[in-house]
Protein backbone atom coordinates (compact mmCIF):
# COMPACT_ATOMS: atom_id res chain seq x y z
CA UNK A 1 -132.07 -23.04 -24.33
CA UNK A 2 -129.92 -23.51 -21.46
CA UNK A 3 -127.79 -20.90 -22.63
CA UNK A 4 -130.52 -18.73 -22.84
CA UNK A 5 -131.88 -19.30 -19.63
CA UNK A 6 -128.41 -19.06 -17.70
CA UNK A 7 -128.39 -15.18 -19.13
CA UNK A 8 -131.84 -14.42 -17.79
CA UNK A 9 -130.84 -15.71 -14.32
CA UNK A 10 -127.91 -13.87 -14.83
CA UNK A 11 -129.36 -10.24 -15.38
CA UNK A 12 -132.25 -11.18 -12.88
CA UNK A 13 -129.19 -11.18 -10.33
CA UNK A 14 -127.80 -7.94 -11.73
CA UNK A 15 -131.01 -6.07 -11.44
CA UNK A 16 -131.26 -6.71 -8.13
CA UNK A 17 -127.53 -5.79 -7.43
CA UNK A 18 -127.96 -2.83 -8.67
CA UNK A 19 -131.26 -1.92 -6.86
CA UNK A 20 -129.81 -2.98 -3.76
CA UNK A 21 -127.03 -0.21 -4.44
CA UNK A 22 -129.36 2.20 -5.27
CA UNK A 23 -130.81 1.95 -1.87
CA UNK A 24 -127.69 1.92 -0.20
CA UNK A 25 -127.00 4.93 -2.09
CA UNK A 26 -130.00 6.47 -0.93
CA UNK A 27 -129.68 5.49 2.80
CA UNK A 28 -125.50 6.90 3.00
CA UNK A 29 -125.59 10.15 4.88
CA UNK A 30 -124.10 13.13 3.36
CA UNK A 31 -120.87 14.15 5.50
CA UNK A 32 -118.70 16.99 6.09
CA UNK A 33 -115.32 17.21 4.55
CA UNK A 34 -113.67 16.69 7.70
CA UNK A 35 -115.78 13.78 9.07
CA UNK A 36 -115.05 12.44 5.24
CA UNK A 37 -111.49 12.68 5.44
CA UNK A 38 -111.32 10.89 8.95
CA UNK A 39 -113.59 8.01 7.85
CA UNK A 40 -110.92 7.77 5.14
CA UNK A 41 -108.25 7.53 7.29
CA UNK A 42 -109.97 5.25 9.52
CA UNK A 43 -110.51 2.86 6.42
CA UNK A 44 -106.98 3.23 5.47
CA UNK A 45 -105.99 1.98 8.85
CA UNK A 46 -107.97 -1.06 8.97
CA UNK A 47 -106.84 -2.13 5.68
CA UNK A 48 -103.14 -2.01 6.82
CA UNK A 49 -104.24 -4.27 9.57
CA UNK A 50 -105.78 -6.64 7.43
CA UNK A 51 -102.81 -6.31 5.27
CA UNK A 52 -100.32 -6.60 8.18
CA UNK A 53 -102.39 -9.51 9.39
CA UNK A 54 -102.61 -11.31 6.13
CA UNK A 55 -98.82 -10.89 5.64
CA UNK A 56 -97.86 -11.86 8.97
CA UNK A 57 -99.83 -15.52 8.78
CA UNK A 58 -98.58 -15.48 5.61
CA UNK A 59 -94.66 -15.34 6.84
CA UNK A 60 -95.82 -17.95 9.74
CA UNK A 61 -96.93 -20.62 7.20
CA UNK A 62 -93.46 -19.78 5.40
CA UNK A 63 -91.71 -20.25 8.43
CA UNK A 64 -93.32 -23.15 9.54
CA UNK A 65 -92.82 -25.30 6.54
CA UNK A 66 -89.11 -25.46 6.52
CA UNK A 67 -88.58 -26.27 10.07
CA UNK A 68 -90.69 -29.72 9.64
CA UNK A 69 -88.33 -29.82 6.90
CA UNK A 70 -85.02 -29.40 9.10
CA UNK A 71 -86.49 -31.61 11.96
CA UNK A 72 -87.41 -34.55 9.29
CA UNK A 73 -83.76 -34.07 7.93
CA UNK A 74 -82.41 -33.63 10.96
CA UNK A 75 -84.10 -37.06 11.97
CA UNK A 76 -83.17 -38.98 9.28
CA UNK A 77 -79.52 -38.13 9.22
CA UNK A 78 -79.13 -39.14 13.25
CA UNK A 79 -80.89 -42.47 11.91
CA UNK A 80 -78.24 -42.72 9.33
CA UNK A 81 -75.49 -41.72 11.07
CA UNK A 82 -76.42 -44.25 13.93
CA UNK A 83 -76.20 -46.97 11.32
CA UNK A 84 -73.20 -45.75 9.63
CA UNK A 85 -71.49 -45.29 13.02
CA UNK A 86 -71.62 -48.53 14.18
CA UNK A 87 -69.88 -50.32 11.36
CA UNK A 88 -66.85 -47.54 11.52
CA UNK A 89 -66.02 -47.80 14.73
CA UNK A 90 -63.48 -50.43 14.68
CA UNK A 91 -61.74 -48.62 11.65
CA UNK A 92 -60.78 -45.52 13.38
CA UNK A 93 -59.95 -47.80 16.62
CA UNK A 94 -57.46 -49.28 14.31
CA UNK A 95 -56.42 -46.18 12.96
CA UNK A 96 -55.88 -44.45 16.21
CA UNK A 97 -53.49 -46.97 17.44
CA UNK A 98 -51.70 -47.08 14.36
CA UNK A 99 -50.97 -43.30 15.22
CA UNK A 100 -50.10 -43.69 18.55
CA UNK A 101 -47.46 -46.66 17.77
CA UNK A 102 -46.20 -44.43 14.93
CA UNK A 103 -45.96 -41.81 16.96
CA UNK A 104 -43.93 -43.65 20.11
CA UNK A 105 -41.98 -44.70 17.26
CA UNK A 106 -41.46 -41.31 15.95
CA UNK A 107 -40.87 -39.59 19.55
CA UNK A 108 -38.21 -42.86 20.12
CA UNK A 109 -36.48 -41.56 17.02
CA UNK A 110 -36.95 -38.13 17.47
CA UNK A 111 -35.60 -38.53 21.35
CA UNK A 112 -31.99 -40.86 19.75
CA UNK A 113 -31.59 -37.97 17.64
CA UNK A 114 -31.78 -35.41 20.17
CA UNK A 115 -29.34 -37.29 22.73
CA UNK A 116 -26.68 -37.50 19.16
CA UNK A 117 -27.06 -34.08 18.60
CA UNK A 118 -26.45 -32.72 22.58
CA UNK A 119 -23.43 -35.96 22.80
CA UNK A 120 -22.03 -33.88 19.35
CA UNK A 121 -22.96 -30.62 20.90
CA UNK A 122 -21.21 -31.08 24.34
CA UNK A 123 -18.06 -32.86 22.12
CA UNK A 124 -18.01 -29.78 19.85
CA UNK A 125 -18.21 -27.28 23.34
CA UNK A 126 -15.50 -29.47 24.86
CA UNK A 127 -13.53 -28.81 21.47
CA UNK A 128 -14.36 -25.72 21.46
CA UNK A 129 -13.00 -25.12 25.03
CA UNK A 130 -9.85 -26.65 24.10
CA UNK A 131 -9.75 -24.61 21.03
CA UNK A 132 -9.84 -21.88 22.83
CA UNK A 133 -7.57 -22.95 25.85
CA UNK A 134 -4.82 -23.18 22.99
CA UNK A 135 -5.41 -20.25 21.15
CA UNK A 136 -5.28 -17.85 24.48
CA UNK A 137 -2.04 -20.11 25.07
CA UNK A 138 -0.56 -18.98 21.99
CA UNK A 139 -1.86 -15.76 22.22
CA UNK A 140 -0.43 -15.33 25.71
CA UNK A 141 2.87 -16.76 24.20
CA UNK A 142 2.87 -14.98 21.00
CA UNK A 143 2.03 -11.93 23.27
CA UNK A 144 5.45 -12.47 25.38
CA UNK A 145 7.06 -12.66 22.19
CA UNK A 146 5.90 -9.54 20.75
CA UNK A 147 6.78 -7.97 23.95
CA UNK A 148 10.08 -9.52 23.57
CA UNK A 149 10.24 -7.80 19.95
CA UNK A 150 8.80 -4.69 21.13
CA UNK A 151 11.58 -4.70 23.45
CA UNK A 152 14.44 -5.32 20.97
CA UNK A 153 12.73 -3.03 18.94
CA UNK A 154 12.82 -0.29 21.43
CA UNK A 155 16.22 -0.69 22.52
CA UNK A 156 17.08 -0.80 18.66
CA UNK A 157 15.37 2.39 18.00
CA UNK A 158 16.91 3.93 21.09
CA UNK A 159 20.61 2.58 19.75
CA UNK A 160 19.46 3.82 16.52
CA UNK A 161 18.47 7.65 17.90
CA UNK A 162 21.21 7.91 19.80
CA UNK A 163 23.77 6.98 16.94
CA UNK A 164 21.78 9.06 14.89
CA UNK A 165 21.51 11.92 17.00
CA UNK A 166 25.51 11.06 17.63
CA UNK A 167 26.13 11.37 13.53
CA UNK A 168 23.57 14.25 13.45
CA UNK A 169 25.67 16.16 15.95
CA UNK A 170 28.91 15.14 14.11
CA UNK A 171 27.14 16.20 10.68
CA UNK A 172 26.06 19.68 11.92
CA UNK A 173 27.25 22.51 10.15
CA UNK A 174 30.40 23.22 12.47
CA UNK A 175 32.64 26.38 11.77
CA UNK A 176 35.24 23.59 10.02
CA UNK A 177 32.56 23.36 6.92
CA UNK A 178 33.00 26.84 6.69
CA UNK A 179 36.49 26.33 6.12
CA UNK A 180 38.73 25.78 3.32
CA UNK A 181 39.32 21.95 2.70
CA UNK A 182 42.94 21.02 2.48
CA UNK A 183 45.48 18.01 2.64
CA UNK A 184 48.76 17.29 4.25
CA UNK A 185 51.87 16.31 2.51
CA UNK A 186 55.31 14.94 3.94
CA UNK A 187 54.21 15.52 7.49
CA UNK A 188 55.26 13.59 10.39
CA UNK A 189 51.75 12.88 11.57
CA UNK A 190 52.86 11.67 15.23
CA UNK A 191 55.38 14.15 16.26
CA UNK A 192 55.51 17.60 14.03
CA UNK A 193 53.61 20.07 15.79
CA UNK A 194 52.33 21.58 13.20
CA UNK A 195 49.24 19.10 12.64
CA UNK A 196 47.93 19.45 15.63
CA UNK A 197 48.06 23.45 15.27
CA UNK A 198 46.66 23.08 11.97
CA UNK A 199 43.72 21.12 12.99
CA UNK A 200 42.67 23.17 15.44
CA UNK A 201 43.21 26.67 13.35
CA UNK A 202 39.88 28.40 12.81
CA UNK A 203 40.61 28.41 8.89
CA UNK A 204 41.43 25.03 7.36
CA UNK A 205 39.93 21.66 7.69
CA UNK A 206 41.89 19.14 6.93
CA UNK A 207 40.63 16.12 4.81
CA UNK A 208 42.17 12.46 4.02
CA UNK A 209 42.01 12.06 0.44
CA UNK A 210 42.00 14.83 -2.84
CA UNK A 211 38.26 14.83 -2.74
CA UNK A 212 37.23 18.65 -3.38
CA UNK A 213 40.53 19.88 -1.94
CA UNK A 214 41.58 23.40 -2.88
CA UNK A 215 45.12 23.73 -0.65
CA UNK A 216 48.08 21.45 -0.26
CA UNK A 217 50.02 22.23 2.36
CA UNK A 218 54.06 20.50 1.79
CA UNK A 219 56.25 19.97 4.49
CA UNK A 220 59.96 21.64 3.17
CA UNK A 221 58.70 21.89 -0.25
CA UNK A 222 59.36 18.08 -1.18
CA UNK A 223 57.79 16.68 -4.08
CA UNK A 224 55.21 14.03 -2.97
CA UNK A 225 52.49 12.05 -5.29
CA UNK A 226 50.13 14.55 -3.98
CA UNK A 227 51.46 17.70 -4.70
CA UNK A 228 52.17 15.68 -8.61
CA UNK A 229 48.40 15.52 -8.51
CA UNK A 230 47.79 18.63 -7.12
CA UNK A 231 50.03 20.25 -9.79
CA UNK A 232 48.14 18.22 -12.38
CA UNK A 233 44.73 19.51 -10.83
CA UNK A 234 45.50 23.33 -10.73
CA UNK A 235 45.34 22.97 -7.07
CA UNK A 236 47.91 25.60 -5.10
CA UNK A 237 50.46 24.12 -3.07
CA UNK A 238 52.45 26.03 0.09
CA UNK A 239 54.01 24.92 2.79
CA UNK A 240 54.08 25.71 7.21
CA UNK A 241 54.67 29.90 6.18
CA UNK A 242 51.56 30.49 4.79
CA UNK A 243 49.55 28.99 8.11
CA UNK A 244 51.76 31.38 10.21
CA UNK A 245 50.71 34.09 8.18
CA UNK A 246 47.33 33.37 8.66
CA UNK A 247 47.40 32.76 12.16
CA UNK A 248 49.35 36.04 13.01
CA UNK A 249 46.44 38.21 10.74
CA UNK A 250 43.73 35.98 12.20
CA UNK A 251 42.32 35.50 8.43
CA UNK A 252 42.96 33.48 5.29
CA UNK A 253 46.24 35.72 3.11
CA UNK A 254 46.45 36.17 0.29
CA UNK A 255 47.61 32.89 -1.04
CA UNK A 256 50.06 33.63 -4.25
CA UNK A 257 53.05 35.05 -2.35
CA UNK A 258 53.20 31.58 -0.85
CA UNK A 259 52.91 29.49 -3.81
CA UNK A 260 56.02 27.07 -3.80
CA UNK A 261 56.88 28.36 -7.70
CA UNK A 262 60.42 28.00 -7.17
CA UNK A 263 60.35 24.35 -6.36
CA UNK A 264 57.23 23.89 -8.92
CA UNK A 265 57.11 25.84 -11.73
CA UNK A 266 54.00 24.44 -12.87
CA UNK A 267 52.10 26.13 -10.54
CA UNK A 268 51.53 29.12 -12.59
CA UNK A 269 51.09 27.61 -15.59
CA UNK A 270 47.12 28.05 -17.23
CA UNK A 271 45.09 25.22 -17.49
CA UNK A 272 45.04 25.60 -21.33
CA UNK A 273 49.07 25.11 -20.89
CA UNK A 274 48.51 21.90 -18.97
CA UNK A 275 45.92 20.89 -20.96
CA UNK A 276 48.20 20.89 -24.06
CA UNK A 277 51.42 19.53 -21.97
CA UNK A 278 51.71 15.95 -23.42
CA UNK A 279 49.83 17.50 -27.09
CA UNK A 280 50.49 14.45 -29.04
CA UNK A 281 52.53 12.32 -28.02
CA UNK A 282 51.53 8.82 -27.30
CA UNK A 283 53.11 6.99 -24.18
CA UNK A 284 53.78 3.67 -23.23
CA UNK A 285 54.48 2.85 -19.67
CA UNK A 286 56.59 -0.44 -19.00
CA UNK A 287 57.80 -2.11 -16.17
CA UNK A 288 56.93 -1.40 -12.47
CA UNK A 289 57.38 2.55 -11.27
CA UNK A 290 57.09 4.05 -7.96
CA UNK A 291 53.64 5.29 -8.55
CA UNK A 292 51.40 3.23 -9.92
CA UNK A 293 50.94 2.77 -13.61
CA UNK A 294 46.61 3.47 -13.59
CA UNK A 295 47.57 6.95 -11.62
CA UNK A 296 50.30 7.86 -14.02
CA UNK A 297 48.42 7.17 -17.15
CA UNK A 298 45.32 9.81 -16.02
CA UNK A 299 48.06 12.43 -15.57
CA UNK A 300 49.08 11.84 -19.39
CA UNK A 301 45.93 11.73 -20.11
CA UNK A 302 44.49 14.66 -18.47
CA UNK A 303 48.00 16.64 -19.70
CA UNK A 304 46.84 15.91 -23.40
CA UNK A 305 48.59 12.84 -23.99
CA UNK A 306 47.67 9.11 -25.52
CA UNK A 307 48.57 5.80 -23.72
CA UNK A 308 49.57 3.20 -25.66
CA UNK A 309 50.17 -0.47 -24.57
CA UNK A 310 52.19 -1.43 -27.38
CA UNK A 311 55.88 -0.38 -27.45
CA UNK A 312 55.90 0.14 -31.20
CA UNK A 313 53.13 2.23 -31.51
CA UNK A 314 54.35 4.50 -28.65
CA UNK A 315 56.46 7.60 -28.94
CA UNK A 316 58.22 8.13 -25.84
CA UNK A 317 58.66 4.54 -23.29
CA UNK A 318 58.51 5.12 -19.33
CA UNK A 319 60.20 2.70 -17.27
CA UNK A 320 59.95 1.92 -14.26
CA UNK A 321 61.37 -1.04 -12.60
CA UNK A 322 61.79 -3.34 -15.66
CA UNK A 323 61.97 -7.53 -15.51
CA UNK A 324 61.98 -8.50 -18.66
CA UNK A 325 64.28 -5.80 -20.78
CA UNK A 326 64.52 -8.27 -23.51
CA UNK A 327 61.06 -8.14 -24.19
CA UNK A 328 61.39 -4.95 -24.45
CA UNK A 329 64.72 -4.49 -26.66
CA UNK A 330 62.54 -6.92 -29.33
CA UNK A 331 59.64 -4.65 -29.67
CA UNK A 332 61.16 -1.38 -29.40
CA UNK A 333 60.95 0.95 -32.77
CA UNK A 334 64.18 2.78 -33.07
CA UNK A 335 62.74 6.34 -33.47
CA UNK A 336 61.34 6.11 -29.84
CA UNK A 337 62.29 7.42 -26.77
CA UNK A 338 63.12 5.65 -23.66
CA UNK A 339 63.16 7.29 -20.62
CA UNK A 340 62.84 6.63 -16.69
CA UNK A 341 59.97 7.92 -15.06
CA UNK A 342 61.61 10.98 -13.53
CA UNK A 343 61.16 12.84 -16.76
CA UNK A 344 57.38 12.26 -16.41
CA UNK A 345 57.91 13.52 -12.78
CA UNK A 346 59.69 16.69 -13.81
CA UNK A 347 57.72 17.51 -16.89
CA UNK A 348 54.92 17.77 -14.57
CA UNK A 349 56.85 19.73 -11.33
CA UNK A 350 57.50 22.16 -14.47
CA UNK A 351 54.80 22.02 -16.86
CA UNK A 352 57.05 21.12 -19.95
CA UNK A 353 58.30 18.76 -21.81
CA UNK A 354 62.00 18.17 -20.45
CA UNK A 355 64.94 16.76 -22.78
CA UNK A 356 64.94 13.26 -23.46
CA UNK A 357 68.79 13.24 -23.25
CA UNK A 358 69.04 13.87 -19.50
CA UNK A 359 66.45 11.00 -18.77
CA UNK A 360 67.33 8.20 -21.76
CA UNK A 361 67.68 4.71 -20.33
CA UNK A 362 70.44 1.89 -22.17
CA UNK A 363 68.24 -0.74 -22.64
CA UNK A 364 71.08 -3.44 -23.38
CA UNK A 365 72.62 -1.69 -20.09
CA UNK A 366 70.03 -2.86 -17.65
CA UNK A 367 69.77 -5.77 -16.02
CA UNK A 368 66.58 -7.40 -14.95
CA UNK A 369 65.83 -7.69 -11.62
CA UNK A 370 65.33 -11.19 -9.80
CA UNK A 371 61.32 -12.57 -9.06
């Protein structure tokens, strides 16, 4: 029943909601489309405002919540800071001293360590200074010296320049070089006046030993160890006529008219001929001759010949000066020949072999000589 009666209310109230719009209906004007569109945009504006309006309070009420919020926080935090503060107070007291003694204590260190390292600083500058003091005193000295050796050094290079330009000057190609290299024989170096006209002639220069000679010039055609060697060599040998010659044509003549043949056979002779002069035959030198014993064997030798140091192996036995003959008489071998050193001298002067005969030496016959 209540039920029932709760809908009858209920469409009593609609009926009369709907009359009431009816009416309403009934008493709206009709408008114009223009006066219709700005009533609609006059209702649009007031609902923005209402909108605007409702939003802004709503923002406000937002707004306002959280700030009672802050304050009461705010509050409560000074009220609990307040309490915790006072407790803590003496704590960091403590704890600030404690830094500042730590501190002094630290700077006091910090201040000793600074004073060490300037003390060790200024020591080390001082050293330093020293250091240095001594170096540019050894500098300065080693400086003087060097100067001294640059010096020495100078005046050694200067000695040195001027002896070389001295043997430079003495080594350049003169008109001598030019000039046909010969040696003097049997000359009377201090007095004959032919070696000073022979060392100033514009065609020979004279040397000191048989080094590259190719003249021998003999003073009275006397048989000298040089013109042996020269003879052994191939090397022509004349005597003061052929310079005169050459001096009055003012040029080097024709040398073989001048060749001392008569006194030296062996100057014609081929070097095949004196190659084959001593053609086997072996020698044995013994005792002590004029020339010496080295010399005369490389004349044998380069004449063909073989030396021999034993006796019995030798063919022909050239003695010289001899101090022990019985030496000799012990190992002689009776088919040899023993002869005195002239017949080596002649052989040569000839260019043959001369007759043993002339030249054989009585062994029994000679007596030794005294030491």
């Amino acid at each position: 029943m209540e039920i029932t009666s709760l809908l009858d209310e209920m469409n009593k109230v609609g009926d009369t909601t709907i009359g009431a719009l009816k009416e309403e209906k009934k008493n709206v004007p009709i408008l114009s489309t223009e006066e219709a569109r700005k009533k609609s945009i006059d209702l649009k504006d007031k609902k923005e405002k209402k909108q605007n309006e409702e939003n802004g309070e709503k923002k406000s009420s937002h707004t306002k919540k959280p700030i009672k919020k802050l304050l009461k926080s705010s509050s409560s935090k000074e009220e609990n800071d307040g309490k915790s503060k006072k407790p803590k107070s003496t704590t960091s007291d403590t704890k600030d001293e404690k830094k500042k003694t730590i501190k002094k204590k630290v700077t006091k260190e910090e201040k000793e360590e600074k004073d060490k390292k300037r003390k060790e600083i200024k020591k080390e500058k001082k050293i330093t200074t020293k250091s240095k003091k001594e170096k540019k005193d050894k500098t300065e000295e080693h400086e003087e010296t060097n100067e001294d050796e640059k010096k020495e050094l100078k005046r050694k290079r200067t000695t040195k320049i001027e002896s070389s330009e001295k043997s430079h000057e003495e080594k350049k190609p003169r008109k001598s070089d030019k000039r046909t290299k010969i040696i003097l024989s049997g000359f009377d170096v201090e007095h004959d006046p032919f070696i000073e006209e022979i060392k100033t002639s514009p065609f020979f220069n004279v040397q000191k030993t048989m080094d590259d000679i190719k003249l021998v010039f003999v003073h009275k055609s006397m048989r000298t160890e040089k013109v042996l060697d020269a003879i052994v060599k191939g090397i022509p040998v004349v005597n003061e006529q052929y310079l005169e010659e050459c001096v009055k044509e003012n040029r080097e003549v024709e040398i073989d008219p001048y060749l001392l043949t008569e006194a030296f056979p062996g100057l014609l002779v081929t070097s095949q001929e004196r190659k084959n002069l001593f053609k086997e035959l072996s020698i044995c030198i013994c005792g002590q001759p004029k020339i010496l014993a080295t010399k005369l064997s490389a004349w044998i030798e380069r004449l063909g010949g073989k030396i021999t140091i034993r006796p019995k192996d030798a063919d022909v036995i050239i003695c010289g000066q001899l101090k022990h003959h019985l030496t000799l008489r012990e190992k002689k071998n009776d088919n040899v020949q023993i002869v005195a050193e002239k017949w080596l001298y002649d052989s040569i002067g000839s260019m043959k072999v001369m007759d043993y005969k002339s030249y054989k030496i009585d062994v029994e016959a000679i007596q030794p000589e005294n030491d």
